[in-house]
PDB file of N, CA and C in Angstrom:
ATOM      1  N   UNK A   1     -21.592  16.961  27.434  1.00  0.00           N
ATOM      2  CA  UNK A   1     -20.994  15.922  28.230  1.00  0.00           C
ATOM      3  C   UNK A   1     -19.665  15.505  27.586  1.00  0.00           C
ATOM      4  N   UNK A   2     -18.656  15.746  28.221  1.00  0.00           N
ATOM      5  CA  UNK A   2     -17.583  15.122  27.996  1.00  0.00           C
ATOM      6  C   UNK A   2     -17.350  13.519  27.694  1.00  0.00           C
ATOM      7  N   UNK A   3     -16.547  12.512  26.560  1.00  0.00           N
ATOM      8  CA  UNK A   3     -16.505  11.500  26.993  1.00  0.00           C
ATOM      9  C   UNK A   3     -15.161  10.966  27.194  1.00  0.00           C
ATOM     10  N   UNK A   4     -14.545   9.768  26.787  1.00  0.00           N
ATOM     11  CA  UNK A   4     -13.372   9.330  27.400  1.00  0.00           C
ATOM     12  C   UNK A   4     -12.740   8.390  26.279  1.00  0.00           C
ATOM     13  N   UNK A   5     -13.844   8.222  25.523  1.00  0.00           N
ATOM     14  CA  UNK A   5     -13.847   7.524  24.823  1.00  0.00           C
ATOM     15  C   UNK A   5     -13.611   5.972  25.496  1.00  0.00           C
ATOM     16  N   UNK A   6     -13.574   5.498  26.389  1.00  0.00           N
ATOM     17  CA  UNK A   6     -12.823   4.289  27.291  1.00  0.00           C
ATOM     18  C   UNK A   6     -13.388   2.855  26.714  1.00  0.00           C
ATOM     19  N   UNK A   7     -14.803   2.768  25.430  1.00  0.00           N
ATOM     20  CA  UNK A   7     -14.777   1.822  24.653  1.00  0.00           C
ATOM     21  C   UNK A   7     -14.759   1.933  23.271  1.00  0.00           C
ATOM     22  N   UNK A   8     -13.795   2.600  22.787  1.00  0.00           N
ATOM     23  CA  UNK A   8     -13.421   3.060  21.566  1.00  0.00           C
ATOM     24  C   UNK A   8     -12.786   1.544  21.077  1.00  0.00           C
ATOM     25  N   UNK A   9     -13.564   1.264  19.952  1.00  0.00           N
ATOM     26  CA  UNK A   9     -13.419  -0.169  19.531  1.00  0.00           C
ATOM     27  C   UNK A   9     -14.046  -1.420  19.870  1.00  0.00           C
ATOM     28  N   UNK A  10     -14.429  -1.321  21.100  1.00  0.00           N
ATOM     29  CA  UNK A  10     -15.460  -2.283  21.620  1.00  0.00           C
ATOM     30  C   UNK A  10     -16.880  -2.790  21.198  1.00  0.00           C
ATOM     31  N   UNK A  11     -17.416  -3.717  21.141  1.00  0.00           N
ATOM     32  CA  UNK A  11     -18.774  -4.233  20.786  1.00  0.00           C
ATOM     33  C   UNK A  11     -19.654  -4.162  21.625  1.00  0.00           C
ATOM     34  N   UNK A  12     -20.968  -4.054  21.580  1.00  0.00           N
ATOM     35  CA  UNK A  12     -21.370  -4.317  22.836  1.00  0.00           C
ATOM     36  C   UNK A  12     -23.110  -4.904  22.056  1.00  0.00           C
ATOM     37  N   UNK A  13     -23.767  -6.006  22.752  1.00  0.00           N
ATOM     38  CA  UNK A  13     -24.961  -6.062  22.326  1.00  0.00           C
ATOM     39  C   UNK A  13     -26.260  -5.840  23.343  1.00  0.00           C
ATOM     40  N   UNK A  14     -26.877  -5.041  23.150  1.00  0.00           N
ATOM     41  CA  UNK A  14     -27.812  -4.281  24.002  1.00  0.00           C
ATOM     42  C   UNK A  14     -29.439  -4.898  23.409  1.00  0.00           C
ATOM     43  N   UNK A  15     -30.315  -5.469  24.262  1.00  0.00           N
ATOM     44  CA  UNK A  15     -31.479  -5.901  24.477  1.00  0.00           C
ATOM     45  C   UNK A  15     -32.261  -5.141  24.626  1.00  0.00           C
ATOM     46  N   UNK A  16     -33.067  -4.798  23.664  1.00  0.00           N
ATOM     47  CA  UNK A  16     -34.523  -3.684  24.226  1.00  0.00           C
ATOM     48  C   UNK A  16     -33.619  -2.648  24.187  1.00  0.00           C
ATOM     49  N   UNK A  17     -32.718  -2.398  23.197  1.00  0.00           N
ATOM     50  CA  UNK A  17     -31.744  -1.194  22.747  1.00  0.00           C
ATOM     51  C   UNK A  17     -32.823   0.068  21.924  1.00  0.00           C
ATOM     52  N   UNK A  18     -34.210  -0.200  21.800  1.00  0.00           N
ATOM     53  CA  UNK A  18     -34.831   0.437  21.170  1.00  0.00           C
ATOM     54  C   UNK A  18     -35.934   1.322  21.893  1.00  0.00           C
ATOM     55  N   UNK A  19     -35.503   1.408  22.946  1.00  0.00           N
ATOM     56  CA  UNK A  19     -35.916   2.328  23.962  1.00  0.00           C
ATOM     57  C   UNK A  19     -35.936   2.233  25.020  1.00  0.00           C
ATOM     58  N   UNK A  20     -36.357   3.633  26.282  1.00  0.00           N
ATOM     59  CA  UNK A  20     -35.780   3.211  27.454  1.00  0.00           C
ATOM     60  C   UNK A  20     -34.392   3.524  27.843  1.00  0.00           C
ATOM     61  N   UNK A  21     -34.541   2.907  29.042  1.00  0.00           N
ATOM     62  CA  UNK A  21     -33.443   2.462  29.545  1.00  0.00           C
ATOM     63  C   UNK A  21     -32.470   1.623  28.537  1.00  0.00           C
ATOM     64  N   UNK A  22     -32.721   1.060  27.503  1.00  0.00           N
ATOM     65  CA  UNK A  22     -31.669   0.462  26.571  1.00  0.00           C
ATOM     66  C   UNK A  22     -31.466   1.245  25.630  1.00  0.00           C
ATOM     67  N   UNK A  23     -32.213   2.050  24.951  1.00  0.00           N
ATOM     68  CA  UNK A  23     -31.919   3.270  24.285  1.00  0.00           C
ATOM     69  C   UNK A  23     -30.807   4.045  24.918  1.00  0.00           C
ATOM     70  N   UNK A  24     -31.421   4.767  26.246  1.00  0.00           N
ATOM     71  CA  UNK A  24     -30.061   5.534  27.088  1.00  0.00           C
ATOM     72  C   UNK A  24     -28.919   4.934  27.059  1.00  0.00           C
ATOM     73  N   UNK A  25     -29.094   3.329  27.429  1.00  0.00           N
ATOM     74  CA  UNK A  25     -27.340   2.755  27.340  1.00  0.00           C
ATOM     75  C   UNK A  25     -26.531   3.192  26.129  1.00  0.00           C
ATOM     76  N   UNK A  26     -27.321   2.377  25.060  1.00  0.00           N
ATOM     77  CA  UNK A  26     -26.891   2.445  24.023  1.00  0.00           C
ATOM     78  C   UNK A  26     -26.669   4.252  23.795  1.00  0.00           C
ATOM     79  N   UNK A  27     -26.874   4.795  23.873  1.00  0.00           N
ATOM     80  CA  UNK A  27     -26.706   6.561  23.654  1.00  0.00           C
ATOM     81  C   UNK A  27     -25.391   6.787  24.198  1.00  0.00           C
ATOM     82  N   UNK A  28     -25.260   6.177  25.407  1.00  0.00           N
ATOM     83  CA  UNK A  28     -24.005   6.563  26.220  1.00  0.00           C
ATOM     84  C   UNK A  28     -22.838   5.556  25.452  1.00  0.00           C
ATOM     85  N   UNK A  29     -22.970   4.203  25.338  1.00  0.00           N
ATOM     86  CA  UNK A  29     -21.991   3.546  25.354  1.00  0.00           C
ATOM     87  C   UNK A  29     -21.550   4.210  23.322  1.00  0.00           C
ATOM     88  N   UNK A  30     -22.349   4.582  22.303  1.00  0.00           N
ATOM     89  CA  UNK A  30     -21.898   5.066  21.437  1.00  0.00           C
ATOM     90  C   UNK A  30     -21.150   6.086  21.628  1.00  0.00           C
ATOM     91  N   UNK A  31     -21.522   6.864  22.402  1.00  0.00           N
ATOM     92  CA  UNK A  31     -20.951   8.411  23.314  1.00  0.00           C
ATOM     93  C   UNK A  31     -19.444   8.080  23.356  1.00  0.00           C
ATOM     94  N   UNK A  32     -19.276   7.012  24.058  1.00  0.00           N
ATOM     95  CA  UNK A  32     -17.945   6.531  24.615  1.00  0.00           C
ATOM     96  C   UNK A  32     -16.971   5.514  23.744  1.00  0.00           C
ATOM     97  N   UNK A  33     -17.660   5.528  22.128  1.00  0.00           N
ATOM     98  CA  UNK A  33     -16.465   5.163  21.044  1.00  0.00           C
ATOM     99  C   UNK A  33     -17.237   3.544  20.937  1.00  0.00           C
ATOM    100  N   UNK A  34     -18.127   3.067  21.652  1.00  0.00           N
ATOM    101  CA  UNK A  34     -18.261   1.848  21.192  1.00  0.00           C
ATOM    102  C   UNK A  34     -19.424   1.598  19.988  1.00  0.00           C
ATOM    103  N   UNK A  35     -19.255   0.310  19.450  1.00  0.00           N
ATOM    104  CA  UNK A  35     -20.182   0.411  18.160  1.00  0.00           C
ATOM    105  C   UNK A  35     -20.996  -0.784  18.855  1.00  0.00           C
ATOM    106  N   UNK A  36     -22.303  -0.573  18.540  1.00  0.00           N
ATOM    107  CA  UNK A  36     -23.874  -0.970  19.616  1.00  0.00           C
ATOM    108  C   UNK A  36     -24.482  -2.015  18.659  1.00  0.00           C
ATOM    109  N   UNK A  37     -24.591  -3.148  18.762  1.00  0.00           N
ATOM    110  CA  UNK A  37     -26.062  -3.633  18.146  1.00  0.00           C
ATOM    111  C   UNK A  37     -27.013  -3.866  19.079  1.00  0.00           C
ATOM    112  N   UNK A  38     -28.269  -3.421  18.894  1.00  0.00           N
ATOM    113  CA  UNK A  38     -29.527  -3.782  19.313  1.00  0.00           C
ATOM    114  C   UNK A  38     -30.526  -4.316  18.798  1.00  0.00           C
ATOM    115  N   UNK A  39     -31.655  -4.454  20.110  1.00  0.00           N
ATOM    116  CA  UNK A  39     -32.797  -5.708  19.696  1.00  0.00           C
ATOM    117  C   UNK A  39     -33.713  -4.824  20.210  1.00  0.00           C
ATOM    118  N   UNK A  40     -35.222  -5.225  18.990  1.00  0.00           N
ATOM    119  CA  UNK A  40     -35.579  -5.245  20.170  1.00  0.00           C
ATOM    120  C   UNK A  40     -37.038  -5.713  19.149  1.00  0.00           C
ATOM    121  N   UNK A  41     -37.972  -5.809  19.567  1.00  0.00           N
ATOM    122  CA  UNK A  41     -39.804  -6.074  19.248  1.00  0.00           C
ATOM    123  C   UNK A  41     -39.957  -5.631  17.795  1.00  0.00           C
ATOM    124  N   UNK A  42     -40.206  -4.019  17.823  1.00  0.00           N
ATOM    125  CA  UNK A  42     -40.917  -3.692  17.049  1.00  0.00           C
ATOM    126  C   UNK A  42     -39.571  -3.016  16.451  1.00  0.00           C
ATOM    127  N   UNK A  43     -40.154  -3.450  14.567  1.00  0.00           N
ATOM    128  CA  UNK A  43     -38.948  -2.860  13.526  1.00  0.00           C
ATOM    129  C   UNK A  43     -39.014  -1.672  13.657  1.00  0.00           C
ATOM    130  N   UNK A  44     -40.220  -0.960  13.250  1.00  0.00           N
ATOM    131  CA  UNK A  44     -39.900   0.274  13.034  1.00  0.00           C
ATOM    132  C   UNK A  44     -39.113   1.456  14.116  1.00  0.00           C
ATOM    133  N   UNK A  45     -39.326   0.917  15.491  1.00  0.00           N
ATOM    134  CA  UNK A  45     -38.542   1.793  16.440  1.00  0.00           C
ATOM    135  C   UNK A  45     -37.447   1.371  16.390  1.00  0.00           C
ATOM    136  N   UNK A  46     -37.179   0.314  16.152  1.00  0.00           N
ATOM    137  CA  UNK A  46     -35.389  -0.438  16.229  1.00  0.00           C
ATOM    138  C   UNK A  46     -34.919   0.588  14.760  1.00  0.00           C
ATOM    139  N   UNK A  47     -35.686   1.065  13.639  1.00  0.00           N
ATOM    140  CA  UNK A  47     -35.021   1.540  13.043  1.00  0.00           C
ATOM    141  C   UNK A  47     -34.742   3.064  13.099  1.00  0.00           C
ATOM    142  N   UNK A  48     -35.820   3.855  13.737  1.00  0.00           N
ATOM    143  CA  UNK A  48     -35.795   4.937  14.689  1.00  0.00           C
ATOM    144  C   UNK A  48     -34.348   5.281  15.649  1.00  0.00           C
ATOM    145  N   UNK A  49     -34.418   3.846  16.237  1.00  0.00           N
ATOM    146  CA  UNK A  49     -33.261   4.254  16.920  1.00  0.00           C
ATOM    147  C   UNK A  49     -31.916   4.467  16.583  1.00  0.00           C
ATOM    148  N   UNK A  50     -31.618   3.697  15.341  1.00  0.00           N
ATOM    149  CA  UNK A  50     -30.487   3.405  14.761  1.00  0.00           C
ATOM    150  C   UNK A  50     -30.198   4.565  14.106  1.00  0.00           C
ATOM    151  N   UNK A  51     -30.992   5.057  13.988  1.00  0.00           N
ATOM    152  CA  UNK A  51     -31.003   6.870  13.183  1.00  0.00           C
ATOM    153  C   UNK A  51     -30.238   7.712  14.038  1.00  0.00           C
ATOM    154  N   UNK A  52     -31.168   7.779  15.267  1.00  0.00           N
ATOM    155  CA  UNK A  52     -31.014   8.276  16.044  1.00  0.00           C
ATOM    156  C   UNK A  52     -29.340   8.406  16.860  1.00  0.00           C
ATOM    157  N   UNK A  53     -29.068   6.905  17.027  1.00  0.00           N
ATOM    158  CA  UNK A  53     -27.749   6.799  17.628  1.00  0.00           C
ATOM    159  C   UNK A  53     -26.667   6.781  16.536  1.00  0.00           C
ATOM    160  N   UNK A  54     -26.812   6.594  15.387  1.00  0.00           N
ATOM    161  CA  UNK A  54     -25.582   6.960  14.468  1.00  0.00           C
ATOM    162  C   UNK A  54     -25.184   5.978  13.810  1.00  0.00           C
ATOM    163  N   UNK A  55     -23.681   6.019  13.033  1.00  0.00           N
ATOM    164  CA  UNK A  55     -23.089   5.052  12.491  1.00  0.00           C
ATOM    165  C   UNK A  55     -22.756   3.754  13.321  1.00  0.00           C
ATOM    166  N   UNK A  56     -22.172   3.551  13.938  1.00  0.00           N
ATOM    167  CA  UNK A  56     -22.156   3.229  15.174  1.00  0.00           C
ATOM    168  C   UNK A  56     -23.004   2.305  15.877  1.00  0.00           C
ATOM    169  N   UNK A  57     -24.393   1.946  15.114  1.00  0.00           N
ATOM    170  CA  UNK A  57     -25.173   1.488  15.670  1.00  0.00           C
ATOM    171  C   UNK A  57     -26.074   0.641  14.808  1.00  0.00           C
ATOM    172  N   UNK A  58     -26.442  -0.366  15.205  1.00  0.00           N
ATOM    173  CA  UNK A  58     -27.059  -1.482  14.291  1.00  0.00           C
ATOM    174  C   UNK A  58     -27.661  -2.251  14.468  1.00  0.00           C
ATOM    175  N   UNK A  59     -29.205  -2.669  14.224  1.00  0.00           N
ATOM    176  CA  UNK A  59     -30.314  -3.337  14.609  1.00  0.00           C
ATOM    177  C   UNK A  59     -30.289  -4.517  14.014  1.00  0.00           C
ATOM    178  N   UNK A  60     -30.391  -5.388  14.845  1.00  0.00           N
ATOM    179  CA  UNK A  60     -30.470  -7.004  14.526  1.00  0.00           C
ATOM    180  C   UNK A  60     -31.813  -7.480  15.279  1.00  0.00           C
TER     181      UNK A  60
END
């Protein structure tokens, strides 16, 4: 997939970023240059995910 980068620099804070449908966001909107914090229930998948999506990405 091509991206555009079109939030290269941008913040964004994503809810239930730890899977799902907030996982996917967060996948895309890192995709597209932005740096993600997410939430969500349970630690250990919030830290799963953060693996998963990269530097870029950060569980609160």
């Amino acid at each position: 997939m091509e991206t555009s980068q079109k939030l290269a620099g941008k913040v964004a804070l994503i809810t239930g970023g730890n899977s799902g449908i907030g996982l996917a966001t967060a996948q895309r909107f890192v995709a597209e240059g932005a740096f993600v914090f997410i939430t969500g229930r349970r630690q250990a998948e919030l830290d799963a995910a953060v693996q998963t999506l990269g530097a870029q990405a950060f569980a609160i």
